[in-house]
N, C-alpha and C. Protein backbone atom coordinates (compact mmCIF):
# COMPACT_ATOMS: atom_id res chain seq x y z
N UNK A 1 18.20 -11.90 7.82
CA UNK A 1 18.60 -10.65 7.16
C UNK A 1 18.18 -9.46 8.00
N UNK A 2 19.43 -8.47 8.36
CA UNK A 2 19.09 -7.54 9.23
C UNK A 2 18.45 -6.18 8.00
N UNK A 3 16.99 -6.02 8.08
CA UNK A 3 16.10 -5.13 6.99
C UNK A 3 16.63 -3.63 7.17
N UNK A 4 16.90 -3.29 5.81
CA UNK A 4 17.39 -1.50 5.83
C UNK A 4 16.52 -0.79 5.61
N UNK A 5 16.60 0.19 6.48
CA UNK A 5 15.60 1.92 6.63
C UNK A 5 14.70 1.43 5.46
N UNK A 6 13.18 1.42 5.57
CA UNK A 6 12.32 2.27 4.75
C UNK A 6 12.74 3.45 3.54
N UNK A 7 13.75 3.70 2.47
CA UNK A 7 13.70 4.53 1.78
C UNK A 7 13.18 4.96 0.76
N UNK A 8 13.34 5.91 -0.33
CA UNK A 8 13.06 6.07 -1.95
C UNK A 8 13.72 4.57 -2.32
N UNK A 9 14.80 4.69 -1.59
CA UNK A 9 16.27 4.04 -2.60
C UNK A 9 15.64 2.60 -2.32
N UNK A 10 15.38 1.95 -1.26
CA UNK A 10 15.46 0.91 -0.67
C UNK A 10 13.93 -0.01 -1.28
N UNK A 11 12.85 1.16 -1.48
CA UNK A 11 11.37 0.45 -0.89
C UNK A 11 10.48 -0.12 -2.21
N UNK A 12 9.77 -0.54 -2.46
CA UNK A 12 9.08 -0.80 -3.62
C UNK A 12 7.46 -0.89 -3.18
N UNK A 13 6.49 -0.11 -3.40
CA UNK A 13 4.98 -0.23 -2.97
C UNK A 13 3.95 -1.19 -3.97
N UNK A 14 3.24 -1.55 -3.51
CA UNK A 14 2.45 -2.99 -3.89
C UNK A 14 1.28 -2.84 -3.61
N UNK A 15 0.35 -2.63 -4.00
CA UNK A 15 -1.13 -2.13 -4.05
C UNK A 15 -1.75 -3.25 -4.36
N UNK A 16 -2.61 -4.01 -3.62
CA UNK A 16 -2.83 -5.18 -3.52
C UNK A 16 -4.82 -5.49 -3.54
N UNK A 17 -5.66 -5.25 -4.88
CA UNK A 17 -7.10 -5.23 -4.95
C UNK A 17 -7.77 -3.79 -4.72
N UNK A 18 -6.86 -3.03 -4.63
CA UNK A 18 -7.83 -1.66 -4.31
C UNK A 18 -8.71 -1.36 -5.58
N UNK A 19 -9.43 -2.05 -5.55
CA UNK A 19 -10.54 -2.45 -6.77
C UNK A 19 -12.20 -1.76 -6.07
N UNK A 20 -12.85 -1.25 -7.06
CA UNK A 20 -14.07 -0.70 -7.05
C UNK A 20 -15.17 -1.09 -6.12
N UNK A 21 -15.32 -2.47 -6.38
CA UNK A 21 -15.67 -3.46 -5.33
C UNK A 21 -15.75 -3.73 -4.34
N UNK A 22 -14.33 -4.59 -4.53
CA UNK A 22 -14.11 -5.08 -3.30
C UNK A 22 -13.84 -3.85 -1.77
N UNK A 23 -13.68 -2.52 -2.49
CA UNK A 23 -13.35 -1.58 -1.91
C UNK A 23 -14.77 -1.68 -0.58
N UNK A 24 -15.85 -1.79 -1.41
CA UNK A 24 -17.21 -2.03 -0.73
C UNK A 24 -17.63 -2.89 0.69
N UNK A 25 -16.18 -3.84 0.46
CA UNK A 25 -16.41 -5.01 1.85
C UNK A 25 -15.86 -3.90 2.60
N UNK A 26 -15.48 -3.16 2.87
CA UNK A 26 -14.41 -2.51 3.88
C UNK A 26 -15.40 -2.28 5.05
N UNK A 27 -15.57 -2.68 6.03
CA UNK A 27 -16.84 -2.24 6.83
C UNK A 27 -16.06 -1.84 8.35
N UNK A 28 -14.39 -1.91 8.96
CA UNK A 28 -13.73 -1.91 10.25
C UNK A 28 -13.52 -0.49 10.33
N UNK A 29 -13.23 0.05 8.98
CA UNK A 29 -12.84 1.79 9.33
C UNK A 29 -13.42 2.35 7.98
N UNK A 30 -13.80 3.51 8.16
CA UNK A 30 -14.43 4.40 7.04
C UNK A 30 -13.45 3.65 5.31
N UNK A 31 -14.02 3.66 4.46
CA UNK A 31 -13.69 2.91 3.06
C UNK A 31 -13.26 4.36 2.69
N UNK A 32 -13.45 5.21 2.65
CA UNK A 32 -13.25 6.67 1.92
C UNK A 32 -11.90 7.04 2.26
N UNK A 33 -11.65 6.62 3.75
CA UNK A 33 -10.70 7.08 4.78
C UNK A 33 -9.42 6.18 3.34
N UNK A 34 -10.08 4.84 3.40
CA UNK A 34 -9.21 3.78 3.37
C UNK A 34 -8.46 4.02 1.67
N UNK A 35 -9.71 4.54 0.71
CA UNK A 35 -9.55 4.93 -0.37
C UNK A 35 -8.38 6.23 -0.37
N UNK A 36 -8.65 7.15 0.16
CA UNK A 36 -7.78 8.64 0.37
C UNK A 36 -6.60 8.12 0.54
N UNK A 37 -5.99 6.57 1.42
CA UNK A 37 -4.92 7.22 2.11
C UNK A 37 -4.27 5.71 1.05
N UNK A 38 -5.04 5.19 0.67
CA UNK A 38 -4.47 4.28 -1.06
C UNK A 38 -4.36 4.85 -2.38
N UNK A 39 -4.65 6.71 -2.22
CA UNK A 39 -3.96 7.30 -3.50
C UNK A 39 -3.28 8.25 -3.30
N UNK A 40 -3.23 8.22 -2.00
CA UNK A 40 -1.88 8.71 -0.86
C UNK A 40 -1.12 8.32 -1.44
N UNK A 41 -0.89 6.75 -0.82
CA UNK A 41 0.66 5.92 -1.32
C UNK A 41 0.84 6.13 -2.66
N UNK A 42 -0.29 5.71 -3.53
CA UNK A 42 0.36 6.12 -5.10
C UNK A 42 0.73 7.51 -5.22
N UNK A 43 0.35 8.36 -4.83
CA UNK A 43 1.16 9.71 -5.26
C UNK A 43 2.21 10.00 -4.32
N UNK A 44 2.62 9.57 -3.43
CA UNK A 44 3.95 8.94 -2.91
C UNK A 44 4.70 8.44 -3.70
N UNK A 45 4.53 7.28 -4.49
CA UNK A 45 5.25 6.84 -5.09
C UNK A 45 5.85 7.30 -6.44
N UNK A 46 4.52 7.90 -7.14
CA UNK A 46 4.94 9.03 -8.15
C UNK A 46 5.73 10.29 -7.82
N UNK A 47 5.73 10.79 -6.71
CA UNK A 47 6.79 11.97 -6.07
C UNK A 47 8.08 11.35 -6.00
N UNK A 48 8.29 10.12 -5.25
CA UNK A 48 9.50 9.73 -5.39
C UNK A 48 10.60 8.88 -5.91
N UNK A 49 9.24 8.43 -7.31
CA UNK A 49 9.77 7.14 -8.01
C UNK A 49 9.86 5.89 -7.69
N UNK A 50 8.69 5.62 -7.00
CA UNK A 50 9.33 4.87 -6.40
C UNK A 50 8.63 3.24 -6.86
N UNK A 51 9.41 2.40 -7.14
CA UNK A 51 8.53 1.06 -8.27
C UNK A 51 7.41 0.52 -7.27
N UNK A 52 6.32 0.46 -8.60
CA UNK A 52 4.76 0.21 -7.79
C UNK A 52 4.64 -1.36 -8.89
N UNK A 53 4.43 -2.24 -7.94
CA UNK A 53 2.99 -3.42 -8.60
C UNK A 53 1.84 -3.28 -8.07
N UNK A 54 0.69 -3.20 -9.13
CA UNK A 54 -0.37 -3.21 -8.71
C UNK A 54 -0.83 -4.79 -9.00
N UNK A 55 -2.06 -5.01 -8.33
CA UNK A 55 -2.05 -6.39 -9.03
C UNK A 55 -3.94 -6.23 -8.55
N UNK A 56 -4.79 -7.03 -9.28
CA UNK A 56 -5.93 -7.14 -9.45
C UNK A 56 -6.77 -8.71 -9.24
N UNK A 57 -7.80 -8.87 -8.91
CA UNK A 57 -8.60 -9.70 -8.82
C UNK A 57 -9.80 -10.08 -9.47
N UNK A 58 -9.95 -10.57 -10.28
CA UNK A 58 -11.17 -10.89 -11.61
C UNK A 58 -12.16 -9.69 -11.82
N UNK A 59 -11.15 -8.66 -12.24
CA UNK A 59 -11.68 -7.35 -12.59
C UNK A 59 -13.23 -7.72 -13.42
N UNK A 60 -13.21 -8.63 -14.14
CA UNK A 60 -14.82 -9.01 -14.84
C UNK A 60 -15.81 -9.24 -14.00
N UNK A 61 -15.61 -9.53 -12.48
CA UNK A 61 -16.75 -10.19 -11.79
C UNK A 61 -16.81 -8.42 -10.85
N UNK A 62 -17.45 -9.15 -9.46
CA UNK A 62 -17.94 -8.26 -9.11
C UNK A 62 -16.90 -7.10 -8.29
N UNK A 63 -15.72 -7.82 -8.10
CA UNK A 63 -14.82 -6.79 -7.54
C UNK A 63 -14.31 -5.78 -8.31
N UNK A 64 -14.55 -5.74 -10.02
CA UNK A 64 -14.38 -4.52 -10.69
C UNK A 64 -12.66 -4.10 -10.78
N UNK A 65 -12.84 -3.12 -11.64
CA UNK A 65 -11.81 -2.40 -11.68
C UNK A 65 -10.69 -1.81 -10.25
N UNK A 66 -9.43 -1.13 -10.76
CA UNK A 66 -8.27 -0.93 -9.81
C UNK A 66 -9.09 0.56 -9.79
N UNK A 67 -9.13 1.39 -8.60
CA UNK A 67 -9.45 2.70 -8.46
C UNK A 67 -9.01 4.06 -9.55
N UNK A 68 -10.19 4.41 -10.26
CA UNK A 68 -9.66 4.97 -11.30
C UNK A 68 -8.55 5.65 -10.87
N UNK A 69 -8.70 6.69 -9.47
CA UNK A 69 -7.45 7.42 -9.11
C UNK A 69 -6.19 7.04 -8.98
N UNK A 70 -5.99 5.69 -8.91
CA UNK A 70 -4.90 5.39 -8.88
C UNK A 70 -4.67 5.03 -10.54
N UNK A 71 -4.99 4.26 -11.02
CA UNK A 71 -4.93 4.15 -12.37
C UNK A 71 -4.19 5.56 -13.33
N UNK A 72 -5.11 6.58 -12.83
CA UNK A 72 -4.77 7.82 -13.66
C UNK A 72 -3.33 8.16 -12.65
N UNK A 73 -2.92 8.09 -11.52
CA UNK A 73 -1.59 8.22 -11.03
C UNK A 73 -0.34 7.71 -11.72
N UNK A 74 -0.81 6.27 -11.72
CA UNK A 74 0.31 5.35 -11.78
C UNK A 74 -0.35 4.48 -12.81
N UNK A 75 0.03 4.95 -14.85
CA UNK A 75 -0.53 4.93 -15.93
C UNK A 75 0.39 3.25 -16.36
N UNK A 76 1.40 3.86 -15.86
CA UNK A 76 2.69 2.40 -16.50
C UNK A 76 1.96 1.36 -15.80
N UNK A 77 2.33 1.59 -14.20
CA UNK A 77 2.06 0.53 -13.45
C UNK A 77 0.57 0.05 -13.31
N UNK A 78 -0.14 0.86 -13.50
CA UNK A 78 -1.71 -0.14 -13.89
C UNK A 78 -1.78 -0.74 -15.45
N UNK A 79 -0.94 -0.16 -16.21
CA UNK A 79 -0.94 -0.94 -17.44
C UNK A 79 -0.41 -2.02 -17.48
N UNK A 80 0.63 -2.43 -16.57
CA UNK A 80 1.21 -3.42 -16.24
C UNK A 80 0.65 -4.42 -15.19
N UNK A 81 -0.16 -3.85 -14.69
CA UNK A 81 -0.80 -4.50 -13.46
C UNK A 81 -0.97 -6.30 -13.23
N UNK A 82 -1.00 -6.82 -12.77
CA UNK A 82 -1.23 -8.19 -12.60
C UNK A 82 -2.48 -8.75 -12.26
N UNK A 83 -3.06 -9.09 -13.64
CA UNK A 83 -4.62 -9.75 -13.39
C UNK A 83 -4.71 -10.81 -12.86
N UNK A 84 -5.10 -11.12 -11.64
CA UNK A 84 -4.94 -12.67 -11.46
C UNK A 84 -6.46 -13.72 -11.53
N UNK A 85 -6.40 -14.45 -12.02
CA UNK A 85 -7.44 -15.23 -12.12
C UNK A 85 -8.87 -15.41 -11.45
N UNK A 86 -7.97 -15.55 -9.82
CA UNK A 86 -9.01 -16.10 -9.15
C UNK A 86 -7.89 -15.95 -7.60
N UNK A 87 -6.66 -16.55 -7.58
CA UNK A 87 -5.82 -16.97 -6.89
C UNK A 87 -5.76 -15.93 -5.90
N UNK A 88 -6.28 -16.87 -4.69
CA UNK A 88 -6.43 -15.97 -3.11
C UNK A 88 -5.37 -14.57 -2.86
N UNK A 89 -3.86 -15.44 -2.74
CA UNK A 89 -2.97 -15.19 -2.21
C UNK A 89 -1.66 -14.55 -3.83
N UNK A 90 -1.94 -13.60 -3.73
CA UNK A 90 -0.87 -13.11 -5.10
C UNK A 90 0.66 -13.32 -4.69
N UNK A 91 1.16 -13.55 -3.33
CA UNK A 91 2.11 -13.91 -3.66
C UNK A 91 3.06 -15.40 -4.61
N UNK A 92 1.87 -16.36 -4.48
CA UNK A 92 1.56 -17.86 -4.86
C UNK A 92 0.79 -17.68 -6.24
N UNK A 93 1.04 -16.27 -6.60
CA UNK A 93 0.94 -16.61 -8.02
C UNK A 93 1.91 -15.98 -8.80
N UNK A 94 2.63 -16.70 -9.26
CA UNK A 94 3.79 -16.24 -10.06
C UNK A 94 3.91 -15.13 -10.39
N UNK A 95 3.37 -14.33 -11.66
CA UNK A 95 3.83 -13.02 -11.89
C UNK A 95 3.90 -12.04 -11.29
N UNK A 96 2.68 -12.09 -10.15
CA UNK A 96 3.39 -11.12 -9.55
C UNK A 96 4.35 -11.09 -8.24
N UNK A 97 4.52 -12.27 -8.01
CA UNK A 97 5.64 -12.90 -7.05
C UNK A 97 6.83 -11.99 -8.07
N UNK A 98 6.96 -12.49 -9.23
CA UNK A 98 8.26 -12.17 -10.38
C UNK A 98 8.43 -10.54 -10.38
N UNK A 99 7.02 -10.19 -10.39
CA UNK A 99 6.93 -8.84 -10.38
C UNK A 99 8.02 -7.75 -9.65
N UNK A 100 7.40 -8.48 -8.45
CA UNK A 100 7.92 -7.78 -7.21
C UNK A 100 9.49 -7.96 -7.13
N UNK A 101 9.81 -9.28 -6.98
CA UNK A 101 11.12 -9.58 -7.05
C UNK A 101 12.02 -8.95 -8.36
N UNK A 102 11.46 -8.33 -9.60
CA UNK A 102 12.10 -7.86 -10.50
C UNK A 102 12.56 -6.29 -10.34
N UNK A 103 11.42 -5.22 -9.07
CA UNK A 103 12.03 -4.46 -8.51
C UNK A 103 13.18 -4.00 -7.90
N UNK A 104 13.73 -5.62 -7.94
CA UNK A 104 15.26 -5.63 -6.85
C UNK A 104 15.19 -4.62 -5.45
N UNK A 105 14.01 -4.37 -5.03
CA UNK A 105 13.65 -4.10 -4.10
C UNK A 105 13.17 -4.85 -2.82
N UNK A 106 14.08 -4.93 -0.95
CA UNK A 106 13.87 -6.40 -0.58
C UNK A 106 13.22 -5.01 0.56
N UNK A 107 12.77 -3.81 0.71
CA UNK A 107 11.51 -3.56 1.65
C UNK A 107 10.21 -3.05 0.69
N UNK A 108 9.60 -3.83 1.08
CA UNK A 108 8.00 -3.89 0.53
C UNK A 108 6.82 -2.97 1.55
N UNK A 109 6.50 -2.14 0.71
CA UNK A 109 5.01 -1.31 1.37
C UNK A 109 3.94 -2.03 0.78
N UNK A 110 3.27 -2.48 1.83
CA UNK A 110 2.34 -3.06 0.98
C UNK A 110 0.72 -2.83 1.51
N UNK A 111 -0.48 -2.65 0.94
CA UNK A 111 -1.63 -2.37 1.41
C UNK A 111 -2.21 -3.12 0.45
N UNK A 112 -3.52 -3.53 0.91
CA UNK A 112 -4.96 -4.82 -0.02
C UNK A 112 -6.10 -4.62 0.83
N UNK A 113 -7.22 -4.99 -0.15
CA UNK A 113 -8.18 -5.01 -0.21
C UNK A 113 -8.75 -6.32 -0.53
N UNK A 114 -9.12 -6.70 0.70
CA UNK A 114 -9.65 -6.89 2.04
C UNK A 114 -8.27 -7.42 3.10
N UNK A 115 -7.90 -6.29 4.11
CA UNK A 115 -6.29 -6.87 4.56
C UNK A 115 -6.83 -8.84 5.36
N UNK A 116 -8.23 -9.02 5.61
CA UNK A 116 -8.00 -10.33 6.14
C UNK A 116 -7.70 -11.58 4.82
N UNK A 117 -8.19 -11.50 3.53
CA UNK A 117 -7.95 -11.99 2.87
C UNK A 117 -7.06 -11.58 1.53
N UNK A 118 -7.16 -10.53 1.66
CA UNK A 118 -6.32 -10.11 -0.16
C UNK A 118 -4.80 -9.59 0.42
N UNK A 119 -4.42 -8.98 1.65
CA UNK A 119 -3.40 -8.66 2.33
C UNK A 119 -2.56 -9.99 3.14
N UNK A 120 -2.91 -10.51 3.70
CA UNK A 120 -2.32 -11.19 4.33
C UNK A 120 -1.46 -12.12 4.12
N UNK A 121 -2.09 -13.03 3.18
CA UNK A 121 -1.50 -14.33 3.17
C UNK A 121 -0.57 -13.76 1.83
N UNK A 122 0.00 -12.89 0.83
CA UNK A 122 1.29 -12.29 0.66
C UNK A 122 2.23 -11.52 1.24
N UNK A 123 1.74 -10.85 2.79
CA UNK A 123 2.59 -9.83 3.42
C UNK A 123 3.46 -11.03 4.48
N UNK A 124 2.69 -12.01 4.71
CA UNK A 124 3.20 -13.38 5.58
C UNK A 124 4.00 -14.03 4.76
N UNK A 125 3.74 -14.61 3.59
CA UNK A 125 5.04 -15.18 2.51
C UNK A 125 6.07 -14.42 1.93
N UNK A 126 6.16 -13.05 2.06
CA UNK A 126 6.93 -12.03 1.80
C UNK A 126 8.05 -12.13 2.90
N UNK A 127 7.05 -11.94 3.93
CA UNK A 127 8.12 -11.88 5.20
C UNK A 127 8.63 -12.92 5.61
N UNK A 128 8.17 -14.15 5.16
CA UNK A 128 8.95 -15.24 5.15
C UNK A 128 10.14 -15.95 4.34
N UNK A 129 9.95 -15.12 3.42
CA UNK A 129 10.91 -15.17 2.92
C UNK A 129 11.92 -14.50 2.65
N UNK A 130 12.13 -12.95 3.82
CA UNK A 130 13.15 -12.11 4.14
C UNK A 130 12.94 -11.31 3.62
N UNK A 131 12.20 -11.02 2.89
CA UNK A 131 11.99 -8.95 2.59
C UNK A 131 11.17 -9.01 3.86
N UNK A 132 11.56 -7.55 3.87
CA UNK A 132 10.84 -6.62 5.20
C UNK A 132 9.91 -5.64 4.64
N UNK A 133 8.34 -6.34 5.25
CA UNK A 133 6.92 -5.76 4.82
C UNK A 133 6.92 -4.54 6.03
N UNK A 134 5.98 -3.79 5.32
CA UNK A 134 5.01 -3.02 6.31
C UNK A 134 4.00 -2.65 5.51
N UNK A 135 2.99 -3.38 6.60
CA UNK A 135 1.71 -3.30 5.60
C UNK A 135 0.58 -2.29 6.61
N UNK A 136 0.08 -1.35 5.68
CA UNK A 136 -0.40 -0.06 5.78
C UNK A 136 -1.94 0.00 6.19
N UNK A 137 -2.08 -0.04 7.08
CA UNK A 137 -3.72 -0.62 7.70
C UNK A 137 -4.32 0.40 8.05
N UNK A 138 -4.21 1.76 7.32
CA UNK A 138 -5.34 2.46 7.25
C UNK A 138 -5.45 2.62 5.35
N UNK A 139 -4.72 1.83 4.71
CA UNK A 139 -5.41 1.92 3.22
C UNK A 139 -5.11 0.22 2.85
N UNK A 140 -6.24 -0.13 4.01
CA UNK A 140 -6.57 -1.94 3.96
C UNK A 140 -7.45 -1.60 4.84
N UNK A 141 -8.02 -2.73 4.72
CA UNK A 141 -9.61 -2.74 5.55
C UNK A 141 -10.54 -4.25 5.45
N UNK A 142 -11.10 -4.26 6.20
CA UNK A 142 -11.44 -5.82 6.10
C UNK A 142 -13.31 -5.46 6.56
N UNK A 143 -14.06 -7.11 6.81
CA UNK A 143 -15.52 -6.62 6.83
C UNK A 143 -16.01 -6.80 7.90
N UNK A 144 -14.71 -6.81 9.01
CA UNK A 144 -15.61 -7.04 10.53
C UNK A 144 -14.04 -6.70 11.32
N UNK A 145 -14.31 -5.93 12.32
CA UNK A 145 -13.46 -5.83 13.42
C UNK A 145 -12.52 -6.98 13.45
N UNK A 146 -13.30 -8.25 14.35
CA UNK A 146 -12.95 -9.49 13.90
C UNK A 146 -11.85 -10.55 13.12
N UNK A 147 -12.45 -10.06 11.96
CA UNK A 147 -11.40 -10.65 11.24
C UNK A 147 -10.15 -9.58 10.86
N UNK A 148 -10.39 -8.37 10.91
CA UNK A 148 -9.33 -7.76 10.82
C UNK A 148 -8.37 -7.59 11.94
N UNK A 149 -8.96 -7.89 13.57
CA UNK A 149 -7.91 -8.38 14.25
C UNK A 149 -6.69 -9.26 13.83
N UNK A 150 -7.62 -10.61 13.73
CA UNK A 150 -7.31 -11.42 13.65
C UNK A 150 -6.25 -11.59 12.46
N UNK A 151 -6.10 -10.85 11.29
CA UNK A 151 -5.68 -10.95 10.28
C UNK A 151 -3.73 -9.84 10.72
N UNK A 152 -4.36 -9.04 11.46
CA UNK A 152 -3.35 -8.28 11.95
C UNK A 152 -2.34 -9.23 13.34
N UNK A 153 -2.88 -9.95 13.65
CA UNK A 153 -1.94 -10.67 14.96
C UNK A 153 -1.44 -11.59 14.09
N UNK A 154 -1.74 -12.38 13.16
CA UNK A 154 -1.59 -13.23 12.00
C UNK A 154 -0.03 -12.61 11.97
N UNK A 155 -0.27 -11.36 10.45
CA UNK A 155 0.42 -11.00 10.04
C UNK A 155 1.63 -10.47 11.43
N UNK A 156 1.69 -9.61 12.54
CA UNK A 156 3.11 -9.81 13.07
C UNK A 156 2.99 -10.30 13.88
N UNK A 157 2.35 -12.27 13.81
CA UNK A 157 3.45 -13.18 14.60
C UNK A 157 3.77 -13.51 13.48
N UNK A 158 3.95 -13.29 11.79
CA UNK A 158 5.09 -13.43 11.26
C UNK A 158 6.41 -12.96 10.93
N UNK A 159 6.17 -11.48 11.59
CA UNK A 159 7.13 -10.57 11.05
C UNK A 159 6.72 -9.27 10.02
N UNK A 160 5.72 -9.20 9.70
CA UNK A 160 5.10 -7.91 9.34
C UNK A 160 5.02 -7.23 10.08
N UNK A 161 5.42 -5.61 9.53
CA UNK A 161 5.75 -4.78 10.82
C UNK A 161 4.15 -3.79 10.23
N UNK A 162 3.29 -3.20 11.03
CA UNK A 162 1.87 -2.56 10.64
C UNK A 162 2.30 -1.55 10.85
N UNK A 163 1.66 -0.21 10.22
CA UNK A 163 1.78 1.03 9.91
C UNK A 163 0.97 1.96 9.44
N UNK A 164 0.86 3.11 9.17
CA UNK A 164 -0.21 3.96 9.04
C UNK A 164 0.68 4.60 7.63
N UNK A 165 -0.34 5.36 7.49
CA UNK A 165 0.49 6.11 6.26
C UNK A 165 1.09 7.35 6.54
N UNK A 166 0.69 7.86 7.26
CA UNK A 166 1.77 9.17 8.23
C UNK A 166 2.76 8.32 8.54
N UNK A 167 2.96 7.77 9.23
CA UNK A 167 4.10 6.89 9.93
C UNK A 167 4.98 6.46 8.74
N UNK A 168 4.33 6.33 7.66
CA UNK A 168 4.99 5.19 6.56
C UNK A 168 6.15 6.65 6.06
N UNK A 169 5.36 7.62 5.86
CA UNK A 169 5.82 8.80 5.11
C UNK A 169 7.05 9.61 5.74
N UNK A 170 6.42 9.38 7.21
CA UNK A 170 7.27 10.38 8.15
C UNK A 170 8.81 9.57 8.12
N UNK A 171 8.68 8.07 8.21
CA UNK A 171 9.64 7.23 8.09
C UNK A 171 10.20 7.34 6.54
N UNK A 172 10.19 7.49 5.83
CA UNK A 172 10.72 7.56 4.78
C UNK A 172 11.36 8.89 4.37
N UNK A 173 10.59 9.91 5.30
CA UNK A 173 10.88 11.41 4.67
C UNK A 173 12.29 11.45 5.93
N UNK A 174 12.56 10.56 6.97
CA UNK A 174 13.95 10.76 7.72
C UNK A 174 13.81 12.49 8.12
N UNK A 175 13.64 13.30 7.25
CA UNK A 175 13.77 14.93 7.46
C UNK A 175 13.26 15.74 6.70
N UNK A 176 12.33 16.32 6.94
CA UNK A 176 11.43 17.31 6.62
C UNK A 176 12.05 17.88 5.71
N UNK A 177 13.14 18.81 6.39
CA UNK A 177 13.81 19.52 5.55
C UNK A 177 14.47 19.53 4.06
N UNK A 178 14.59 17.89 3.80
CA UNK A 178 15.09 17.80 2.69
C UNK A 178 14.00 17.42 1.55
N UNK A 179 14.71 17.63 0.15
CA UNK A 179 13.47 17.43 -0.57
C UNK A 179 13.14 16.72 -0.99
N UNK A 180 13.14 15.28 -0.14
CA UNK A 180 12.10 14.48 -0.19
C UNK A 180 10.93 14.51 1.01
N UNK A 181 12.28 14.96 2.10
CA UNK A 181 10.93 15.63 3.12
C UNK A 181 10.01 16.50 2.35
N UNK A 182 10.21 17.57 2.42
CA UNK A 182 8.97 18.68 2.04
C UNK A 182 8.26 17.79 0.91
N UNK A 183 8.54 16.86 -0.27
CA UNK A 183 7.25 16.66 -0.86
C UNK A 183 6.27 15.78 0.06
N UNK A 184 6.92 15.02 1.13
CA UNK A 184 5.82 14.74 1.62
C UNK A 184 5.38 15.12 3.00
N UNK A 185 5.85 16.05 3.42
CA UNK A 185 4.89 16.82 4.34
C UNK A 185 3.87 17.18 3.77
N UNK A 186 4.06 18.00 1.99
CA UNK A 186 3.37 18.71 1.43
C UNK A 186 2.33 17.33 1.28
N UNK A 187 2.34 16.26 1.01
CA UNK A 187 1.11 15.52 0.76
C UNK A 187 0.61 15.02 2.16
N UNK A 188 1.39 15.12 3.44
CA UNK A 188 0.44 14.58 4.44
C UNK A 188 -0.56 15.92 4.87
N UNK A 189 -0.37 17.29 4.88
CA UNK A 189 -0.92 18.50 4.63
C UNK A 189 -2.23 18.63 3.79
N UNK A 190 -2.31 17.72 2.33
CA UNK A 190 -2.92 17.81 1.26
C UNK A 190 -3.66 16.15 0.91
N UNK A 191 -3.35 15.70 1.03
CA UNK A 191 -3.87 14.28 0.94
C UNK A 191 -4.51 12.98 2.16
N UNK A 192 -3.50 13.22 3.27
CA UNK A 192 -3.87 12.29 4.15
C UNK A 192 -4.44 12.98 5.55
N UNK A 193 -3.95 13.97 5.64
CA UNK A 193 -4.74 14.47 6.86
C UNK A 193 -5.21 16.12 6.10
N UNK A 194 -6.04 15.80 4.99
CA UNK A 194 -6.63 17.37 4.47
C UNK A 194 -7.57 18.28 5.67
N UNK A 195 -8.02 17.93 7.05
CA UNK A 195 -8.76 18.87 7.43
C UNK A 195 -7.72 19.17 8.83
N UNK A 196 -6.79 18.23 8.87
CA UNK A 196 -5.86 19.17 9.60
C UNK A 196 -4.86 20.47 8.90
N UNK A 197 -4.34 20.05 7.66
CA UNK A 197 -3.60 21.24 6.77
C UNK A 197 -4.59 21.90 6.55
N UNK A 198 -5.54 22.08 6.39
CA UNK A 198 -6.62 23.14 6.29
C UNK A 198 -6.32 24.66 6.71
N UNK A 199 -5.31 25.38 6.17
CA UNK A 199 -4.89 26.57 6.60
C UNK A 199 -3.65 26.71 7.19
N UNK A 200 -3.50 25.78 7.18
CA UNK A 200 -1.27 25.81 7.32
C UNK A 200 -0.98 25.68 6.10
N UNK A 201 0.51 26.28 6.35
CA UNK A 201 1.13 26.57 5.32
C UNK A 201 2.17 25.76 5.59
N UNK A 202 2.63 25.02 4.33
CA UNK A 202 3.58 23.66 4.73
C UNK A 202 4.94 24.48 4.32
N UNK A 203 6.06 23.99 5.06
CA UNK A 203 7.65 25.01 5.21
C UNK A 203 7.74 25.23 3.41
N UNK A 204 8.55 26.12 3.48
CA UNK A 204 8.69 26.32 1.96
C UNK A 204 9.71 25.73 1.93
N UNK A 205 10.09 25.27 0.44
CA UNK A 205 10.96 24.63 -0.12
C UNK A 205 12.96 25.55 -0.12
């Protein structure tokens, strides 16, 4: 399957353990960094509608709750969220395999917590099975250089394409000018790179 543009129209985002917790293993790049630019994407997705699964990991134990900020973003979709048991790999667990596929959405944004274990082994069965991932590796993070290499050569010798969240945005916004551009210039200004917008003024609408 030859994969179409990154769009509003096209994309569906998938938030994969950004849980309280587990947020804590993040030890390859700043966790704060990693947190900021995972309520990035959700208010991305609330600007442009764009269908979110969240899905969770034994919120009772020690990985805790989905990030309140996102929670308070995206009220439906954490109410809906997908608790999963225990099960490594959420794509290999049904609902939210169903989930995703009920988006009728075949390009997937996808970011997790921890990308060597809570990211991977669904952005690899995704892409194996012909949706076109890009999974967002500055709001994923893993607990050693190491394995987050390793988890990243993994993922594109399957066909996961890696990405940043500027990149994700800039690709989706096609043109500034229009207004889906300007809302998200206005959030890479305000959300993902706040100490570079620090006194620019983003184009007016």
């Amino acid at each position: 399957m030859t994969p179409t543009r990154f769009t509003p129209d096209t994309s569906a985002l998938l938030l994969i353990d950004h849980q309280v917790g587990t947020m804590q293993l993040i030890k390859n790049i700043d966790r704060e960094l990693a947190a900021r630019q995972s309520i990035a994407l959700a208010k991305m997705a609330q600007r442009l509608g764009l269908p979110v699964v969240i899905t969770s990991s034994q919120e009772d134990r020690d990985q805790g709750p989905i990030l309140p900020e996102i929670a308070a973003l995206l009220p439906e979709a954490h109410d809906a969220r997908i608790k999963r048991p225990g099960v490594v790999n959420a794509w290999a667990y049904s609902p939210f395999r169903e989930a995703v596929v009920a988006t009728g959405r075949r390009n997937l944004i996808m970011a997790g917590v921890t990308t060597d274990v809570c990211l991977i082994f669904p952005a690899i069965d995704a892409a194996r099975e012909g949706f076109a991932v890009q999974a967002v590796m500055d709001a994923s993070g893993s607990p050693s250089d190491l394995s987050e290499a390793l988890a990243r050569q993994r993922m594109q010798d399957a066909g996961v394409v890696l990405t940043a969240t500027n990149t994700l945005m800039a690709e989706i916004a096609d043109d500034w000018s229009t207004p889906t551009g300007q809302q998200l210039i206005e959030l890479l200004f305000s959300d993902v790179f706040p100490a570079l917008g620090a006194g620019i003024t983003p184009p007016a609408r």
